[in-house]
N, C-alpha and C. Protein backbone atom coordinates (compact mmCIF):
# COMPACT_ATOMS: atom_id res chain seq x y z
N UNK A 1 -24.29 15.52 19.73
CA UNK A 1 -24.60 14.40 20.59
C UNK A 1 -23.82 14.56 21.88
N UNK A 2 -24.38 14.30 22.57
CA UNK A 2 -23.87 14.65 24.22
C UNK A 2 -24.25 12.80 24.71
N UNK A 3 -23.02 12.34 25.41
CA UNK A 3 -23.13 10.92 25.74
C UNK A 3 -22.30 11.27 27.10
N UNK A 4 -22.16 10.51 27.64
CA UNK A 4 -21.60 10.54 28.88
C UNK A 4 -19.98 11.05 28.76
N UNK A 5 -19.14 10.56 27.80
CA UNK A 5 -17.81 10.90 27.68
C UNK A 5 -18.00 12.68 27.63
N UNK A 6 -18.77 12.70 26.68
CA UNK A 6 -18.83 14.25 26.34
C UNK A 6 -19.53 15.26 27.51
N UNK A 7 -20.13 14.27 28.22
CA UNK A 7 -20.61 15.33 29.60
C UNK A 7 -19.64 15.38 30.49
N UNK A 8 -18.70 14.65 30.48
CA UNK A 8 -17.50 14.20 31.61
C UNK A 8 -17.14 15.35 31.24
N UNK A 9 -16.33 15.61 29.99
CA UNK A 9 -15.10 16.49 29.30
C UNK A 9 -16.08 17.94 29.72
N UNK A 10 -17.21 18.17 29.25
CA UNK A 10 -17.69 19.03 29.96
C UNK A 10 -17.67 20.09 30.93
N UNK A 11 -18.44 18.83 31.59
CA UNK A 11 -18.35 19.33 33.37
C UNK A 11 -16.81 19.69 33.39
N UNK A 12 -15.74 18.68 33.25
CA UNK A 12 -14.65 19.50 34.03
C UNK A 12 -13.99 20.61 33.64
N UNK A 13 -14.10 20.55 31.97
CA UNK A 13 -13.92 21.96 31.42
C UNK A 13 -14.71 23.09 32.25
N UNK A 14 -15.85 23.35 32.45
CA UNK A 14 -16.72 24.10 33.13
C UNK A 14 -16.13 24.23 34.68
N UNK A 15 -16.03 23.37 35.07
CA UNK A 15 -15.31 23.13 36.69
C UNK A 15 -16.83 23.34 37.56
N UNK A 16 -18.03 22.43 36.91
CA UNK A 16 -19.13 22.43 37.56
C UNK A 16 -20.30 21.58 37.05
N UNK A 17 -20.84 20.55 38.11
CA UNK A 17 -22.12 19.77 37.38
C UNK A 17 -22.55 20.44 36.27
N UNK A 18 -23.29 20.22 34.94
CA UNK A 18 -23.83 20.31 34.16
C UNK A 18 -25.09 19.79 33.35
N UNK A 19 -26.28 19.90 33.59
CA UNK A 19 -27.59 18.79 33.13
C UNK A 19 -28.64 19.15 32.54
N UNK A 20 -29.23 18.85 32.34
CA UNK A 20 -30.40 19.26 31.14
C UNK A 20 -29.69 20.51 29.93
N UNK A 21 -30.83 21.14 29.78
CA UNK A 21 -29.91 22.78 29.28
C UNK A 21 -28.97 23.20 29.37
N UNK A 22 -28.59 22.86 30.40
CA UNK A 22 -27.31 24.00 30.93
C UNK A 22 -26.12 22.77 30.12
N UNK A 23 -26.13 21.87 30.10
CA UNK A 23 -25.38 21.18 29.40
C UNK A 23 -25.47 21.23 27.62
N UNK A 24 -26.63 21.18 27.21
CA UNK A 24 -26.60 21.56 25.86
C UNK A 24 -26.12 22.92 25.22
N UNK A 25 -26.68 23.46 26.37
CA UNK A 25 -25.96 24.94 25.77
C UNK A 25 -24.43 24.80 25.87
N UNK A 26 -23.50 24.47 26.69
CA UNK A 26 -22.25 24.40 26.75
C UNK A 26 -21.76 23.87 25.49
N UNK A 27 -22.73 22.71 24.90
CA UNK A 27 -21.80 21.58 24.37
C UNK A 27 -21.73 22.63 23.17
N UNK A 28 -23.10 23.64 22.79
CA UNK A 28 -23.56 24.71 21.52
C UNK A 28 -22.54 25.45 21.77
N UNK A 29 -21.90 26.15 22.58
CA UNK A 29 -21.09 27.29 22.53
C UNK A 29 -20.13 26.61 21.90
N UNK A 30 -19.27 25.60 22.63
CA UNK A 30 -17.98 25.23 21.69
C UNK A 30 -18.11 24.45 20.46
N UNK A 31 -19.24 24.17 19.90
CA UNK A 31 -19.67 23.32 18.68
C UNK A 31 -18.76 24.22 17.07
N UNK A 32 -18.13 23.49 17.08
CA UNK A 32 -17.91 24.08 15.13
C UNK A 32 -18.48 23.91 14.17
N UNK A 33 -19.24 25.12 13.54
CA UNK A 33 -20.07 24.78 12.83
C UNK A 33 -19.78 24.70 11.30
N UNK A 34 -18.43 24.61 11.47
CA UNK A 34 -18.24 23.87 9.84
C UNK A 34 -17.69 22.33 10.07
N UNK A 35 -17.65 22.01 10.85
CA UNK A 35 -17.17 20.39 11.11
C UNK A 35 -17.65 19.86 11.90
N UNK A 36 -19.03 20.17 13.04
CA UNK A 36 -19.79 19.30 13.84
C UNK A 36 -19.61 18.30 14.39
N UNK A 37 -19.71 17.29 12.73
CA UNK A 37 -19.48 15.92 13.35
C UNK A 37 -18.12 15.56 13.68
N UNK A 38 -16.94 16.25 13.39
CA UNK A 38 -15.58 15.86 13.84
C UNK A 38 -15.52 16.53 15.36
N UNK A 39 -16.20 17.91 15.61
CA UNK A 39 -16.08 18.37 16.78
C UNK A 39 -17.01 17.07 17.37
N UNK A 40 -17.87 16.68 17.48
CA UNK A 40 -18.95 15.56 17.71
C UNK A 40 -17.38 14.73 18.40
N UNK A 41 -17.00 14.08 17.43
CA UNK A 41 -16.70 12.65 17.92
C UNK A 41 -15.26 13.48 18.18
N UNK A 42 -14.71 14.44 18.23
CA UNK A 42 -13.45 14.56 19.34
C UNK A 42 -13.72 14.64 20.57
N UNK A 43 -14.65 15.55 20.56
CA UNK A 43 -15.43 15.60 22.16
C UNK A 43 -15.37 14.02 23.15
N UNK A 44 -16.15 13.20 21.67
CA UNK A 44 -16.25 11.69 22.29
C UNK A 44 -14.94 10.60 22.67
N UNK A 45 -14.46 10.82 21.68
CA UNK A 45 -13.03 10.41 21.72
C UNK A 45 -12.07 11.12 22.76
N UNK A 46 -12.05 12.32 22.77
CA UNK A 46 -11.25 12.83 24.42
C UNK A 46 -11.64 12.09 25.45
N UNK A 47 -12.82 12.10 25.80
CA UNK A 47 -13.19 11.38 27.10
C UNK A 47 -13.05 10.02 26.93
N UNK A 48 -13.52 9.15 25.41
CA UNK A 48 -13.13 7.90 26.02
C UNK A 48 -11.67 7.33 26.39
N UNK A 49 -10.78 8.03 25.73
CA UNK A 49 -9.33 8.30 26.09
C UNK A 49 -8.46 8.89 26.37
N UNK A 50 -8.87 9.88 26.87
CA UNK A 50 -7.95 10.63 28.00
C UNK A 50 -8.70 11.11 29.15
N UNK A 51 -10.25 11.65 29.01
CA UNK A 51 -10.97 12.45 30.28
C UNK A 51 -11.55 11.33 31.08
N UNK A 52 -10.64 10.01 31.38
CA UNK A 52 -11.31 9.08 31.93
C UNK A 52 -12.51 9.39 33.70
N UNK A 53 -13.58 8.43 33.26
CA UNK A 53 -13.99 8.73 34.37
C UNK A 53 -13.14 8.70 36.01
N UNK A 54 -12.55 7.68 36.08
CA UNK A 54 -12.01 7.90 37.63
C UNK A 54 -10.14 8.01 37.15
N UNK A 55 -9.53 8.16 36.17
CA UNK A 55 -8.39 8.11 36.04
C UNK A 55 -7.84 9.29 34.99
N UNK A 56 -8.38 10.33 34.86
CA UNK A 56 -7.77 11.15 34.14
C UNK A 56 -6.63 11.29 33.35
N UNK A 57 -6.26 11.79 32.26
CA UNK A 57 -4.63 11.33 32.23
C UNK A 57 -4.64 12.80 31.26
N UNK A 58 -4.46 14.00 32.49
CA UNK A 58 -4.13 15.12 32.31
C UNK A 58 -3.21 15.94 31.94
N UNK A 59 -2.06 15.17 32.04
CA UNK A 59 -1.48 15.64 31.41
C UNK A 59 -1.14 14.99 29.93
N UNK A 60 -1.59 14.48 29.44
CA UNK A 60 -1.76 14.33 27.97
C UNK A 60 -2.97 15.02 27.23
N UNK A 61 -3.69 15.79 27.83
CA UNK A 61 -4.62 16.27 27.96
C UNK A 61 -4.73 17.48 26.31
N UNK A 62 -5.47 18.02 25.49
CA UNK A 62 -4.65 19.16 24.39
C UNK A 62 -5.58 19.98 24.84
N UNK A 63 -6.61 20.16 25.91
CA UNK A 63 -7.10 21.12 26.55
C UNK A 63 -7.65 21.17 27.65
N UNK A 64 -6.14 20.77 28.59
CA UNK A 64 -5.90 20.96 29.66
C UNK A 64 -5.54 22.47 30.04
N UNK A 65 -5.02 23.35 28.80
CA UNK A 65 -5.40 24.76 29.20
C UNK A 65 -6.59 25.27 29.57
N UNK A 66 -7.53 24.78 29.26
CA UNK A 66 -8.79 25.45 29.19
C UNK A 66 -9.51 24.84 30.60
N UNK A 67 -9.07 23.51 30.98
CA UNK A 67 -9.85 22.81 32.04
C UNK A 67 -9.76 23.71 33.84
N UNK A 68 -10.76 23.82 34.02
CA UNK A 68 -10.74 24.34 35.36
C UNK A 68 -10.68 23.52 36.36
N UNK A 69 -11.33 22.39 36.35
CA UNK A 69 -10.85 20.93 37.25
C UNK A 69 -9.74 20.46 37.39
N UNK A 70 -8.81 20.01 36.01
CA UNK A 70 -8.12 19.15 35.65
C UNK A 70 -8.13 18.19 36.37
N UNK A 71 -9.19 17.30 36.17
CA UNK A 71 -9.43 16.22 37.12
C UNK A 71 -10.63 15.88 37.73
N UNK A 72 -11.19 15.63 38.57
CA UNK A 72 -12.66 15.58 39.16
C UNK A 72 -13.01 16.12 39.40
N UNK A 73 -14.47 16.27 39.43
CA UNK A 73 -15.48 16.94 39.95
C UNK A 73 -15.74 16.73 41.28
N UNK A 74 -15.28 17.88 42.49
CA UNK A 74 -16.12 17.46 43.81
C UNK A 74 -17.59 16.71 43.13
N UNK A 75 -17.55 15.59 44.02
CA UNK A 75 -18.74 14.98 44.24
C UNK A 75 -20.18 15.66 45.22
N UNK A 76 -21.44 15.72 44.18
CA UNK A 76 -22.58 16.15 45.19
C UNK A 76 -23.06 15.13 46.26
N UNK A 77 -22.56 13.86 45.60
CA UNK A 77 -23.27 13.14 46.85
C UNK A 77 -24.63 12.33 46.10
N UNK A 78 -25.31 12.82 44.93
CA UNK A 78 -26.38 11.86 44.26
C UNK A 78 -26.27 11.65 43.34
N UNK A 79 -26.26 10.44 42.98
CA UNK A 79 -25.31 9.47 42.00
C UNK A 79 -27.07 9.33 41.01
N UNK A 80 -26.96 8.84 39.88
CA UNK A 80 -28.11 8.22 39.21
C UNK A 80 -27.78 6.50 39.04
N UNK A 81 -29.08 6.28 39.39
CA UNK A 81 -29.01 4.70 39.04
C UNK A 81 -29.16 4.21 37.64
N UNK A 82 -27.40 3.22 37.49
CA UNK A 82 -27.38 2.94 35.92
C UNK A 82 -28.96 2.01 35.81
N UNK A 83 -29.23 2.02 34.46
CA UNK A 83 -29.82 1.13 33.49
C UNK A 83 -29.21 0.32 32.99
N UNK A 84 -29.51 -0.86 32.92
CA UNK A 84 -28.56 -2.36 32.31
C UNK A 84 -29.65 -2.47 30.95
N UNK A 85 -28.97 -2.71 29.84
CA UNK A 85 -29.41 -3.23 28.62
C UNK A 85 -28.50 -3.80 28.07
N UNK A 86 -29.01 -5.13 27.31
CA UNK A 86 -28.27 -5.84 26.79
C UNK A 86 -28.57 -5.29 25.24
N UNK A 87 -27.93 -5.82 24.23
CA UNK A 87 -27.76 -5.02 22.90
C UNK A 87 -26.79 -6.21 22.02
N UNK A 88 -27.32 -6.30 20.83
CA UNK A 88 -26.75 -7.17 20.05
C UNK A 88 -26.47 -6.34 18.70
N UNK A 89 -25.46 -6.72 17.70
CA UNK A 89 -25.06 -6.22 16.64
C UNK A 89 -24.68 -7.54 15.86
N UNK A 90 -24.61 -7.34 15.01
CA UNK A 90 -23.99 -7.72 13.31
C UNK A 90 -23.26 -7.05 12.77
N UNK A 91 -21.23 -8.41 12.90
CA UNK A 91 -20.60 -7.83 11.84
C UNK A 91 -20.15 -8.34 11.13
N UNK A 92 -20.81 -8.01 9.99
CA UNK A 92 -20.70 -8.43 8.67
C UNK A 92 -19.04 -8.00 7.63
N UNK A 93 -18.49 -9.03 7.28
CA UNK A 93 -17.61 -8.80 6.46
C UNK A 93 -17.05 -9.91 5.12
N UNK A 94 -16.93 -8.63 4.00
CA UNK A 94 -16.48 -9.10 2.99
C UNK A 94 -15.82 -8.87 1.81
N UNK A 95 -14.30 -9.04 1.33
CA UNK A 95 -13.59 -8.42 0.79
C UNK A 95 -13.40 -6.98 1.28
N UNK A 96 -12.96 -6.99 2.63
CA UNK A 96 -11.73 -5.87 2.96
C UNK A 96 -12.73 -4.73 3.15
N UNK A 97 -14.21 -5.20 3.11
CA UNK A 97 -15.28 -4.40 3.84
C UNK A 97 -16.35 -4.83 4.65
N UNK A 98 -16.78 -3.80 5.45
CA UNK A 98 -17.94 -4.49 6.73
C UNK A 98 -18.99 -3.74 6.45
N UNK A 99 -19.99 -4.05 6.51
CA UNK A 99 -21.30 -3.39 6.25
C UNK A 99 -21.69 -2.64 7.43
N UNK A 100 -22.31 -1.20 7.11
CA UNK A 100 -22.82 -0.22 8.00
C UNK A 100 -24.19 0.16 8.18
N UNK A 101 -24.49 0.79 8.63
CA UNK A 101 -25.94 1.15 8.38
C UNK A 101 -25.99 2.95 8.50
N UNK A 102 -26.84 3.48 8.12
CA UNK A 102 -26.37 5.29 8.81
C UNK A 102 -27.72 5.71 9.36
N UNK A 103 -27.71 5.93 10.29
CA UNK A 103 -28.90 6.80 11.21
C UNK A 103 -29.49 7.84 10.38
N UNK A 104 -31.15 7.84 10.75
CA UNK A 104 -31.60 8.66 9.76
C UNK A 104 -31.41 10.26 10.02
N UNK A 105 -31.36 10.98 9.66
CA UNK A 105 -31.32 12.41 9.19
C UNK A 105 -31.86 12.92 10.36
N UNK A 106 -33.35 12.10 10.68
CA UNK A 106 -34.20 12.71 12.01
C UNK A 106 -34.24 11.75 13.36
N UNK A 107 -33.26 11.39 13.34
CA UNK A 107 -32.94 10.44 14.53
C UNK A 107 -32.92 11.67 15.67
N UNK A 108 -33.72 11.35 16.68
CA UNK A 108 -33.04 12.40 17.74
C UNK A 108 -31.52 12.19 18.49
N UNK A 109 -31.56 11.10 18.44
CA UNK A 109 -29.82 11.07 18.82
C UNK A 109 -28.67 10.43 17.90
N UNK A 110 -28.01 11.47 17.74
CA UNK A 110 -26.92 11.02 16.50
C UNK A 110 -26.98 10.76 14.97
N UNK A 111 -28.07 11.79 15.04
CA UNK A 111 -28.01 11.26 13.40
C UNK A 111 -27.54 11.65 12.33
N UNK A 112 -27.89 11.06 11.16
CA UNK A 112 -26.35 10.38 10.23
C UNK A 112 -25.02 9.37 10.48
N UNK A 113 -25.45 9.26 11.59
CA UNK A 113 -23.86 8.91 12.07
C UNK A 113 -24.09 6.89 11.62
N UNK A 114 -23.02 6.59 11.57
CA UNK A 114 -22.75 5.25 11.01
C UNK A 114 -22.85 3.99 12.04
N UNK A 115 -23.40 2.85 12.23
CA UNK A 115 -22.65 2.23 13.04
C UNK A 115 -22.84 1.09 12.24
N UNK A 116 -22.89 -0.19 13.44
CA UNK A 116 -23.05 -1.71 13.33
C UNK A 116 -24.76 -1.83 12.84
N UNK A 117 -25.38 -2.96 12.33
CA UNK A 117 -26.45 -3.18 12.17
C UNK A 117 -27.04 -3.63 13.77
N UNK A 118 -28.31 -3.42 14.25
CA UNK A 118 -28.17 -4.07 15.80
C UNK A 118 -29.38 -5.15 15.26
N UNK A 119 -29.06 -6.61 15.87
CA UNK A 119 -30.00 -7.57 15.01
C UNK A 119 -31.32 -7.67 16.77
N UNK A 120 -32.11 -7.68 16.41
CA UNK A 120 -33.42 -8.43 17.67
C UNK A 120 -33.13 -9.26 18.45
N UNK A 121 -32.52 -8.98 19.53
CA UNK A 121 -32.38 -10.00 20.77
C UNK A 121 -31.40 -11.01 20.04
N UNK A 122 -31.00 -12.01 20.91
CA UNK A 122 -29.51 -13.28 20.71
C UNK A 122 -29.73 -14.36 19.99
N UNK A 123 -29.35 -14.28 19.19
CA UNK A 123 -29.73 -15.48 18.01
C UNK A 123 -29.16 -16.57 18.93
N UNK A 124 -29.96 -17.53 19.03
CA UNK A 124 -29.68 -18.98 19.44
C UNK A 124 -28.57 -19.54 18.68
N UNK A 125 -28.60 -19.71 17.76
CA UNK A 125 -28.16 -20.38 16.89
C UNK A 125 -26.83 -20.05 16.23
N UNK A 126 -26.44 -19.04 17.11
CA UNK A 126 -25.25 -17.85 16.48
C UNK A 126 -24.59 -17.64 18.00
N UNK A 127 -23.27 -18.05 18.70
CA UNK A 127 -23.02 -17.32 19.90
C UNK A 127 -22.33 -16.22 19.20
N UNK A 128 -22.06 -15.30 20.27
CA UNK A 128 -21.35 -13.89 20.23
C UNK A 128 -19.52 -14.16 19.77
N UNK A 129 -19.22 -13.35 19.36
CA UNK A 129 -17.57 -13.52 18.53
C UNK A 129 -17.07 -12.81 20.03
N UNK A 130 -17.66 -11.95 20.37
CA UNK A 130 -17.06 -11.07 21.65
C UNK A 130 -18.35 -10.12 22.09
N UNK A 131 -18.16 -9.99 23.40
CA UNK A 131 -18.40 -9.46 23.88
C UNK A 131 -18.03 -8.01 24.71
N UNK A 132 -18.31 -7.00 25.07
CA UNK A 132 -17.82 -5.44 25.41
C UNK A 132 -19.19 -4.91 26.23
N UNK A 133 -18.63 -3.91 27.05
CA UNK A 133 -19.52 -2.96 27.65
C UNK A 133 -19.71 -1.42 27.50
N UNK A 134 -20.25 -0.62 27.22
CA UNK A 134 -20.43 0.40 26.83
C UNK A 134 -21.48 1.12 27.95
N UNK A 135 -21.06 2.19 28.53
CA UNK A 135 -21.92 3.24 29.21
C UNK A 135 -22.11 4.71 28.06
N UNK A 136 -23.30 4.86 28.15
CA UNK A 136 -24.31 6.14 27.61
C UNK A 136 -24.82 6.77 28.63
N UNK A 137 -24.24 8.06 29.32
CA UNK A 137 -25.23 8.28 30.21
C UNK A 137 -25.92 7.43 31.63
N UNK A 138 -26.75 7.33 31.95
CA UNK A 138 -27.24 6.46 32.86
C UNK A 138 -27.83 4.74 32.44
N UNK A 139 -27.03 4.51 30.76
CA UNK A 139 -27.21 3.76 30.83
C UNK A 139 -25.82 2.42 30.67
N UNK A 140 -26.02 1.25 31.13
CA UNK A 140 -24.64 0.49 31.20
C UNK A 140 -25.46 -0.55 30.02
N UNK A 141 -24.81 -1.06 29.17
CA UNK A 141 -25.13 -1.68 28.00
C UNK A 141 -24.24 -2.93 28.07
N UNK A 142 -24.85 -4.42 27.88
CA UNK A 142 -23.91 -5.43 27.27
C UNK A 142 -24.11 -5.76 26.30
N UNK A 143 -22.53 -5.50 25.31
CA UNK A 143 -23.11 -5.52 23.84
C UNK A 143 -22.67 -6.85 23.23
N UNK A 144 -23.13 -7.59 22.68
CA UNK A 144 -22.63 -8.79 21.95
C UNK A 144 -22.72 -8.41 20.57
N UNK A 145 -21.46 -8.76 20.07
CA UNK A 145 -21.10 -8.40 18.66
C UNK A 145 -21.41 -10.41 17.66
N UNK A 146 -21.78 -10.47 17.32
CA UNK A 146 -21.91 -11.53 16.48
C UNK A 146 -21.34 -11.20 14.88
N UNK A 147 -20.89 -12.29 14.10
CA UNK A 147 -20.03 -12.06 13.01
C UNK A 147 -21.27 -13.08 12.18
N UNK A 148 -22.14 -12.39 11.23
CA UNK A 148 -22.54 -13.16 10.67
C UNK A 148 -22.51 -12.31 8.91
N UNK A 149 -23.75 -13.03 8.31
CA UNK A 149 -24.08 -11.89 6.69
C UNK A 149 -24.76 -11.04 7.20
N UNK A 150 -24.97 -10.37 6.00
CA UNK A 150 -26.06 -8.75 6.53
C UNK A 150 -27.56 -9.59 6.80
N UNK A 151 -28.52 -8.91 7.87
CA UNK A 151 -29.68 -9.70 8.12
C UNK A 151 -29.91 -8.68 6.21
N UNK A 152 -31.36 -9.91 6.36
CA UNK A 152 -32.19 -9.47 5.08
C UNK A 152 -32.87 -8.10 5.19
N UNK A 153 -33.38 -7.35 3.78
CA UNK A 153 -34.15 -6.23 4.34
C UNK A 153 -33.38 -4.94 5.00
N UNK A 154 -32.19 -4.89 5.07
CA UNK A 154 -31.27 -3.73 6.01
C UNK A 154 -30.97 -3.15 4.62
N UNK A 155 -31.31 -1.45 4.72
CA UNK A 155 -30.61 -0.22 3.83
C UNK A 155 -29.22 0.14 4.94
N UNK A 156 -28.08 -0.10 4.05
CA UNK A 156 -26.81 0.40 4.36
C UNK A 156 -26.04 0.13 3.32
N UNK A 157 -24.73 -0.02 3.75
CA UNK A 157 -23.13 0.29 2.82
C UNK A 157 -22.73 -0.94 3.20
N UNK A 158 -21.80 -1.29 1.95
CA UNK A 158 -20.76 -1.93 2.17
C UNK A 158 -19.34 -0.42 2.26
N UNK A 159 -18.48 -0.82 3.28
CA UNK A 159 -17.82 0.31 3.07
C UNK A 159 -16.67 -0.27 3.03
N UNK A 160 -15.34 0.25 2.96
CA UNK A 160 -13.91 -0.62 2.83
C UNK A 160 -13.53 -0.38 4.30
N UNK A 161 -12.50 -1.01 4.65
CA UNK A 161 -12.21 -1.11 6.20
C UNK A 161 -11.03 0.25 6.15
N UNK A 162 -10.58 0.59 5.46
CA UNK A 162 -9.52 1.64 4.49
C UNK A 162 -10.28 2.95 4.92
N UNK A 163 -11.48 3.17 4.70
CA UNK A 163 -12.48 4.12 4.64
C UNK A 163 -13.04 4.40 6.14
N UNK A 164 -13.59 3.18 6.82
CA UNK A 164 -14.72 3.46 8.07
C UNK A 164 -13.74 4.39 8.88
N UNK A 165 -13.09 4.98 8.65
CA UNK A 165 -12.08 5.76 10.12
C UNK A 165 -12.26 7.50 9.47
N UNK A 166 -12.72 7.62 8.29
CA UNK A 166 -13.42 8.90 8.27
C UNK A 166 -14.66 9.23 7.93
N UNK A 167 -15.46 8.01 8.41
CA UNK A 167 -16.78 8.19 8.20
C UNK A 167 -16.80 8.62 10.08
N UNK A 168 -18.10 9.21 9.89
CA UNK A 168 -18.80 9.66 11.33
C UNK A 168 -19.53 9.03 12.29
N UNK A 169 -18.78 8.08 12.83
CA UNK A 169 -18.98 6.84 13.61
C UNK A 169 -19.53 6.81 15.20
N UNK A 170 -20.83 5.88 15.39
CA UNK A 170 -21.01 6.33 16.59
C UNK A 170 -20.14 5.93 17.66
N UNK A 171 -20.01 6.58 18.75
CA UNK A 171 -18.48 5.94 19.96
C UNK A 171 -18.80 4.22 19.97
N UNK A 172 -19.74 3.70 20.30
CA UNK A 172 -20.37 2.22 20.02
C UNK A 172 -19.43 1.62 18.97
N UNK A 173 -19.97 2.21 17.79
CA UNK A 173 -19.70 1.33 16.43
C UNK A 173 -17.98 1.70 16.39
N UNK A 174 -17.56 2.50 17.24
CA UNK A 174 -15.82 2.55 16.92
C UNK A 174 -15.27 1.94 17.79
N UNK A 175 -15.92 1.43 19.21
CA UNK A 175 -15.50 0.60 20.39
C UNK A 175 -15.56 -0.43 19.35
N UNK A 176 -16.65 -1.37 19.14
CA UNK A 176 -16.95 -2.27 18.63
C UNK A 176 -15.48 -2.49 17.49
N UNK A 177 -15.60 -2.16 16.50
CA UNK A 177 -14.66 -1.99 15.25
C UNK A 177 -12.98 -1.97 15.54
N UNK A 178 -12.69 -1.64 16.87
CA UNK A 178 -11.39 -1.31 17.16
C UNK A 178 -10.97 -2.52 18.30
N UNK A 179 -12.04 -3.27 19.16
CA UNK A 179 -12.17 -4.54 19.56
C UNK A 179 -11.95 -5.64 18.64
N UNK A 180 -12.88 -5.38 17.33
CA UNK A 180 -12.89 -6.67 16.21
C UNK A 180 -11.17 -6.35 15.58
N UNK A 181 -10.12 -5.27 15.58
CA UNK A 181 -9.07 -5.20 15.22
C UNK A 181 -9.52 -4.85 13.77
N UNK A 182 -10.42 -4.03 13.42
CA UNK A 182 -10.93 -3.77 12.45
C UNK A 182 -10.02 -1.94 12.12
N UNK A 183 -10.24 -1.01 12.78
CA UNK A 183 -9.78 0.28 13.22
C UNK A 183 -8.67 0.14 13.89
């Protein structure tokens, strides 16, 4: 999965824009292919905390040897215009566990990977426990987390709160989870 954190860490590793192909292939060369999804979400996790977009913090960096930037990318000058979506979730908890859901097998983006249940537009009747923002790419997301039961009809887990930190979590569902003081 390639998300915006992971194109950041990228590009500056590379010390050059990176997009379509030319970005997948990069992300394939350094991919481990006996641990994927941990290479997956370190990738994700570097950038959301250390390869910051405008604040770098390079020297805490554990492959800052390898970076040819260390730091920004000269700018080309054409920016993409974000996408705003709003986005709702369900979190469900009970006895020292929160319910998950796992992406299917043939998801084109991220799949297997675990997150929040996302319920249909803003329940009236339910305000948000909190609120957070999340960027993907060109898109900027407002996510409202609501604390309710599992909706009806949802295939997932109950998992222990002990557990969700080595399951394979999407960057979303670990923002989310580490906001609720859950992670």
């Amino acid at each position: 999965m390639v998300d915006g954190n992971v194109e950041r860490v990228l590009q500056r590793v590379h010390g050059k824009s990176l997009i379509g192909e030319d970005l997948w292939r990069a992300a394939g060369k350094l991919l481990s292919r006996q641990r994927p999804g941990d290479y997956n979400q370190a990738l994700m996790e570097l950038g959301a905390t250390v390869c910051l977009p405008r604040q770098p913090q390079c020297l805490l960096c554990p492959v800052s040897d390898l970076c040819v930037t260390r730091g920004d990318l000269p700018t080309t000058g054409r920016g993409t215009r974000q996408t705003k979506r709003e986005i709702d979730y369900t979190l469900a908890c009970r006895d020292s566990s929160i319910f998950l859901v796992q992406r299917s097998k043939t998801a084109t983006l991220m799949p297997r990977m675990w997150e929040l249940p996302e319920i249909a537009g803003p329940n009236c009747a339910t305000e948000a426990w909190f609120t957070l923002r999340h960027s993907i790419t060109v898109t900027d997301y407002l996510v409202r987390v609501v604390r309710s039961p599992v909706p009806e009809g949802l295939d997932g887990r109950w998992v222990r709160t002990s557990r969700v930190v080595k399951l394979p979590l999407t960057g979303l569902a670990r923002k989310i989870l580490r906001a609720a003081k859950i992670i």
